[in-house]
Protein backbone atom coordinates (compact mmCIF):
# COMPACT_ATOMS: atom_id res chain seq x y z
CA UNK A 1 178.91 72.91 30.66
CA UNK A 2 182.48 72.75 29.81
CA UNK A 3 185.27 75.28 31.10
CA UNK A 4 185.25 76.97 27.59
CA UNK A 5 181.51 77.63 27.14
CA UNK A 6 181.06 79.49 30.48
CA UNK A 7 181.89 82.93 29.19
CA UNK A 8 179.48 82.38 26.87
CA UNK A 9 176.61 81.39 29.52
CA UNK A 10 178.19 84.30 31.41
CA UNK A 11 177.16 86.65 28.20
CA UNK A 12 174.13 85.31 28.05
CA UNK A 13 172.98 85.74 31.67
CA UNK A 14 174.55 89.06 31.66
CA UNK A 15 171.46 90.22 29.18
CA UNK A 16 168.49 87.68 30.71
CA UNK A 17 169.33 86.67 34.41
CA UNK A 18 166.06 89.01 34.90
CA UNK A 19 163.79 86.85 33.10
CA UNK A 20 164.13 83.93 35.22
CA UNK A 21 163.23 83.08 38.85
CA UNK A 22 165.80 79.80 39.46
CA UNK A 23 168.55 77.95 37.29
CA UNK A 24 169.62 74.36 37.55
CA UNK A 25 172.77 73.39 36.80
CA UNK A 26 173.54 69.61 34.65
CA UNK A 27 169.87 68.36 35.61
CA UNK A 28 169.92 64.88 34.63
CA UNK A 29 167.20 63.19 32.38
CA UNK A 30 167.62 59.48 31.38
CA UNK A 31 164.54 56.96 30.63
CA UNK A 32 166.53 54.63 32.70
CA UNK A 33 165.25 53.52 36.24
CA UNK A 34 167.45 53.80 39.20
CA UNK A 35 168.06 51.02 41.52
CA UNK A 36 166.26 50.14 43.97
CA UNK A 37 166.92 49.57 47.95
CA UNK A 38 169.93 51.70 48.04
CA UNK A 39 170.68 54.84 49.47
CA UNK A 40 169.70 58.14 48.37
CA UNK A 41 172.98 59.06 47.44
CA UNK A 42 173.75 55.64 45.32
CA UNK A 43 171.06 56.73 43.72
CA UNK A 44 171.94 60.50 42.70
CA UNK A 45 175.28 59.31 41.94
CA UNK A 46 173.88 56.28 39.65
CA UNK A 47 171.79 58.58 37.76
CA UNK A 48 174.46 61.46 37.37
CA UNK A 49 176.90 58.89 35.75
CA UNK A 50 174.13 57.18 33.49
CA UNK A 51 171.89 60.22 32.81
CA UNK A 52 172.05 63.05 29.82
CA UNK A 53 172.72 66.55 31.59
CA UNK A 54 171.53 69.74 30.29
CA UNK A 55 173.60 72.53 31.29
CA UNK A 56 170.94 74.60 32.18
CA UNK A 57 167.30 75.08 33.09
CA UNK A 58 166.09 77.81 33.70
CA UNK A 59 162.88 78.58 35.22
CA UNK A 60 161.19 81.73 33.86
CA UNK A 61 159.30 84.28 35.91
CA UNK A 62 156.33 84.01 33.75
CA UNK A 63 155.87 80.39 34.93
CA UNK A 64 158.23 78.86 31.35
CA UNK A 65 161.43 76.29 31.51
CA UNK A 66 164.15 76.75 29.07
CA UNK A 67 166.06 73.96 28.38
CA UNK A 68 169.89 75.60 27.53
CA UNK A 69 172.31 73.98 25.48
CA UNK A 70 175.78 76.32 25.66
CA UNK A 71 178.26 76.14 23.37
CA UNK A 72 180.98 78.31 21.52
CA UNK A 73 179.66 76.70 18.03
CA UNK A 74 176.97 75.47 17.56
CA UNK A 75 177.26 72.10 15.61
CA UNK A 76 175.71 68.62 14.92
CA UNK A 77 176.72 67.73 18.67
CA UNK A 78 174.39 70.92 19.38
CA UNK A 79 171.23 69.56 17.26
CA UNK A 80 171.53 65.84 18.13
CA UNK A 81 171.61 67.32 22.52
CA UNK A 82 168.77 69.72 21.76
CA UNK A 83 166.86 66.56 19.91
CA UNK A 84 167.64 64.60 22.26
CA UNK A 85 166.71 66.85 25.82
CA UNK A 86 163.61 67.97 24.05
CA UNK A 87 162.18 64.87 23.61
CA UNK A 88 163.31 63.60 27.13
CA UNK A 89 161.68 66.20 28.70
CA UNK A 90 158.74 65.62 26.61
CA UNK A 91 158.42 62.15 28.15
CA UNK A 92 159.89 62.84 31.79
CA UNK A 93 158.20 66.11 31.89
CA UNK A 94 160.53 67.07 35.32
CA UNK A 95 159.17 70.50 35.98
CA UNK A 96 155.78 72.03 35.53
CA UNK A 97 155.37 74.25 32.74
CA UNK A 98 155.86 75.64 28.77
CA UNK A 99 159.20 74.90 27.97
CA UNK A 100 161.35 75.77 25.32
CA UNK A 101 164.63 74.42 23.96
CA UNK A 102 167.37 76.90 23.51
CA UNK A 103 171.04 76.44 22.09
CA UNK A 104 173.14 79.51 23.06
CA UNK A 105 176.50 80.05 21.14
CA UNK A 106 178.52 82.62 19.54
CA UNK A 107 177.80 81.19 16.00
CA UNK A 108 175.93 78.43 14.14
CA UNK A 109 176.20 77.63 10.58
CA UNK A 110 173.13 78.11 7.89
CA UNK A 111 172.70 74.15 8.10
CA UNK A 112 172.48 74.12 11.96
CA UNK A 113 170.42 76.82 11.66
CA UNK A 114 168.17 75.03 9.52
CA UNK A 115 167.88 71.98 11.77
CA UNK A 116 167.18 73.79 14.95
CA UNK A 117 164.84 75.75 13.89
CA UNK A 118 163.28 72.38 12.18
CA UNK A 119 163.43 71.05 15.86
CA UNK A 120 161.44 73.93 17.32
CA UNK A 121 164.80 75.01 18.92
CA UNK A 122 165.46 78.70 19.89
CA UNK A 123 169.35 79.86 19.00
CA UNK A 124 170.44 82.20 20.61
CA UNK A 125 173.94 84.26 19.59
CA UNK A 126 176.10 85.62 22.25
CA UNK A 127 179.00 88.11 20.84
């Protein structure tokens, strides 16, 4: 999440922080495989500089994920990450559960709009 978007996720937290039970910060997904026969830490650095990072998961009381996508605008960088996430964690599956992708912002255009809803993406406005 970039320096910018934070009062956004701030907004955003401020009305659902009760709905979930744990948030991850930049969890990385990638189809890649880490190397092997190094050290744990090679490893989690390897896959943090290769990986895509969501900006947040959050883990819902009632047992759900939501993937979270923050952003001041919501754009074509917004519907190509939530394309993109959703389908890696459709492969990767890293966490039990329903999960849902969301893309948090302050606005979105009709056409972005349009495409994440198309992508079974949840947008969510923040004033």
């Amino acid at each position: 999440m970039l320096e910018r978007e934070t009062p956004v996720w701030w907004r955003y937290l401020d009305r659902h922080m009760g709905e979930y039970e744990r948030i991850y910060y930049a969890l990385a997904l990638t189809l890649k495989e880490p190397p092997t026969g190094v050290p744990e830490a090679v490893a989690r650095g390897w896959m943090h500089s290769v990986a895509k990072r969501i900006d947040a998961v959050g883990v819902r009381k009632d047992g759900g994920v939501d993937l979270v996508e923050v952003t001041t605008s919501a754009g074509l960088r917004a519907v190509g990450q939530a394309a993109t996430y959703s389908e890696l964690w459709r492969l990767l599956r890293p966490l039990p559960g329903r999960w849902r992708m969301l893309v948090v912002c302050e606005y979105a255009d009709e056409d972005v709009r349009y495409m994440l809803e198309k992508l079974g993406a949840k947008l969510v406005l923040v004033p």
